[in-house]
C-alpha atoms as a PDB file:
ATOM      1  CA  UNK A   1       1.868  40.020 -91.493  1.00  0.00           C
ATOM      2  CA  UNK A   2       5.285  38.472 -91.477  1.00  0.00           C
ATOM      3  CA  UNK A   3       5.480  35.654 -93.353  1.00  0.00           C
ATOM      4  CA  UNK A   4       6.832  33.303 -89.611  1.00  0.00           C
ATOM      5  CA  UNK A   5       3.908  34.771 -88.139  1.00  0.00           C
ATOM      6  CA  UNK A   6       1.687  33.891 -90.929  1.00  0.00           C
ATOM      7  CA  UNK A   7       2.818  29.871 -91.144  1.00  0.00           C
ATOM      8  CA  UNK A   8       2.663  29.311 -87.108  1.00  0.00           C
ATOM      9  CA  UNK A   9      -1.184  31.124 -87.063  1.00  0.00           C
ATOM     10  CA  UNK A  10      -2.008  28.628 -89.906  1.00  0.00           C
ATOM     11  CA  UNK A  11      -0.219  25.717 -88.296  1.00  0.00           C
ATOM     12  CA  UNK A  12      -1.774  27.011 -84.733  1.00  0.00           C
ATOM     13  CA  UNK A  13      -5.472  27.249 -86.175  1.00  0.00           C
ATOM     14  CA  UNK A  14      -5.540  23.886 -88.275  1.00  0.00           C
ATOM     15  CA  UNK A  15      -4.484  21.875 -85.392  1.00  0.00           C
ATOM     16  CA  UNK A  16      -7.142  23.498 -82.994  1.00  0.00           C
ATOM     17  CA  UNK A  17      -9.738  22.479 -85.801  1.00  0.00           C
ATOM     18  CA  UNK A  18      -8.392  19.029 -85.884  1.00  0.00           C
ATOM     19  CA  UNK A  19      -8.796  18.819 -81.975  1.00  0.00           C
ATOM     20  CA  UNK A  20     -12.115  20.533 -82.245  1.00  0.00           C
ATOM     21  CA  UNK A  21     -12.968  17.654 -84.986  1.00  0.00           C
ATOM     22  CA  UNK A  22     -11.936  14.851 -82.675  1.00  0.00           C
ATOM     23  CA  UNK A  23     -13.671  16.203 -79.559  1.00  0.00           C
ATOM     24  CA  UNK A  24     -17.105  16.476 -81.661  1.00  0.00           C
ATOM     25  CA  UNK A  25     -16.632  12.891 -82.627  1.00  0.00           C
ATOM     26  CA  UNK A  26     -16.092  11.591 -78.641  1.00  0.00           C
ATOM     27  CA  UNK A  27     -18.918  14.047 -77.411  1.00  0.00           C
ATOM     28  CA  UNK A  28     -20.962  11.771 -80.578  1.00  0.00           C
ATOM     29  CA  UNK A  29     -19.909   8.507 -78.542  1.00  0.00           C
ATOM     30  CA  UNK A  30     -20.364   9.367 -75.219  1.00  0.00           C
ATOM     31  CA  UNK A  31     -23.820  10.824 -75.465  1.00  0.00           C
ATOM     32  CA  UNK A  32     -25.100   8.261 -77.828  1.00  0.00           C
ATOM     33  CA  UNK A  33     -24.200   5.747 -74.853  1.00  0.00           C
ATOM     34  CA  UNK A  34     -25.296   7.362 -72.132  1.00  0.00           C
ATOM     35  CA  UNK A  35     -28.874   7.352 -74.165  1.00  0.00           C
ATOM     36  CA  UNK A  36     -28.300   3.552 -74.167  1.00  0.00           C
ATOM     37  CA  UNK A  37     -27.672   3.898 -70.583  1.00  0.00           C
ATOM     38  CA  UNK A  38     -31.039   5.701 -69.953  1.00  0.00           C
ATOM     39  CA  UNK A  39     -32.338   3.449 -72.067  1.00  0.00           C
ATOM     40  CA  UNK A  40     -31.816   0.588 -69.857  1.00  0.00           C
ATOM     41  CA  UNK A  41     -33.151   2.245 -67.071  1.00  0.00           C
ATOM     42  CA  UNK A  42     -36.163   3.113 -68.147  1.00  0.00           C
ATOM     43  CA  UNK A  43     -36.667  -0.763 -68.781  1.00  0.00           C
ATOM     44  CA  UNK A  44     -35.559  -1.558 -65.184  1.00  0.00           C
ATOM     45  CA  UNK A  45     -38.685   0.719 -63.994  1.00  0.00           C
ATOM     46  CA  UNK A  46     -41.203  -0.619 -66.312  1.00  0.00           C
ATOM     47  CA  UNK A  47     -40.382  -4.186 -65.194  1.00  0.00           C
ATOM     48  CA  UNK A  48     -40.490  -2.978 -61.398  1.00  0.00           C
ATOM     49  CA  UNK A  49     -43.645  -1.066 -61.780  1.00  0.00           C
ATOM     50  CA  UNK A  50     -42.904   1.642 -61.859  1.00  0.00           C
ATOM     51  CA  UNK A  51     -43.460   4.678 -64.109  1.00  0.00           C
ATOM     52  CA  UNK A  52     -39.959   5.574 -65.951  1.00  0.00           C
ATOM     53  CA  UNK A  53     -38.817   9.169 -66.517  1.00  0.00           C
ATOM     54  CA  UNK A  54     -38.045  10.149 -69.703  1.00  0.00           C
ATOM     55  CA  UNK A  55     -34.998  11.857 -70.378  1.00  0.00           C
ATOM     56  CA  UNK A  56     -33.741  14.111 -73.166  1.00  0.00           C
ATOM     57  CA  UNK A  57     -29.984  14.762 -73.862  1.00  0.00           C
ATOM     58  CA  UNK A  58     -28.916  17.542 -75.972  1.00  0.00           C
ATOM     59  CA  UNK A  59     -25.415  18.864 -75.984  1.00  0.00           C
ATOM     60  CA  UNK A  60     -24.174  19.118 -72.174  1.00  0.00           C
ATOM     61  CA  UNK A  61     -27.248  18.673 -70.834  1.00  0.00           C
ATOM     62  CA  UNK A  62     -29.890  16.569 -69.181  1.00  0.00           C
ATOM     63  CA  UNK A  63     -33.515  16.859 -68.215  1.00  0.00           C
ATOM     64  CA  UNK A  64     -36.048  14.666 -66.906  1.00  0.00           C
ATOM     65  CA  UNK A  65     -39.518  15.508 -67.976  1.00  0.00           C
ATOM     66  CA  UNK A  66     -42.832  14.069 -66.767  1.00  0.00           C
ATOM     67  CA  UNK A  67     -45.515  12.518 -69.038  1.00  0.00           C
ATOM     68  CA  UNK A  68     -48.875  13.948 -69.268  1.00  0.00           C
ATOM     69  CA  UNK A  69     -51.882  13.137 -70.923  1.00  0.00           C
ATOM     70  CA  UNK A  70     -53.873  15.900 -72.422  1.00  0.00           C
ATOM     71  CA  UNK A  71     -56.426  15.789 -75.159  1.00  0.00           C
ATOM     72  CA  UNK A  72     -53.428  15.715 -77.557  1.00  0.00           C
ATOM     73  CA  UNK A  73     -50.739  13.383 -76.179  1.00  0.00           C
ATOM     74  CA  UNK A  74     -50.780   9.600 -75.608  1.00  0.00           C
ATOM     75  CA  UNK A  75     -53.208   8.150 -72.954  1.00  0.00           C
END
């Protein structure tokens, strides 16, 4: 490989991990507020009466799961 080609891959490649590294750090942020968020609103339905969803974020994604009660889980 030419040596040109060689120093603008390297330059090319380290600044896509830098942007890579920054974007990881946001995406950190943004879902540990939005858990804060959910947080909150699970409050709001407790103190209405109601029974609050639970919610589980991973990655890009959200999902609301129901609680059950079994011979194993909480009563």
């Amino acid at each position: 490989m030419p040596p040109a080609v060689s120093e603008w891959s390297n330059l090319v490649l380290r600044w896509i991990h830098v942007l890579a590294g920054i974007f990881w750090i946001g995406q950190t942020y943004y879902f540990t507020k939005l858990e804060g968020r959910m947080a909150l609103d699970e409050e709001a339905a407790r103190a209405a009466g109601r029974t609050p969803q639970v919610w589980m974020v991973q990655a890009a994604c959200c999902w609301t799961t129901a609680c059950r009660t079994s011979a194993w889980g909480p009563e």
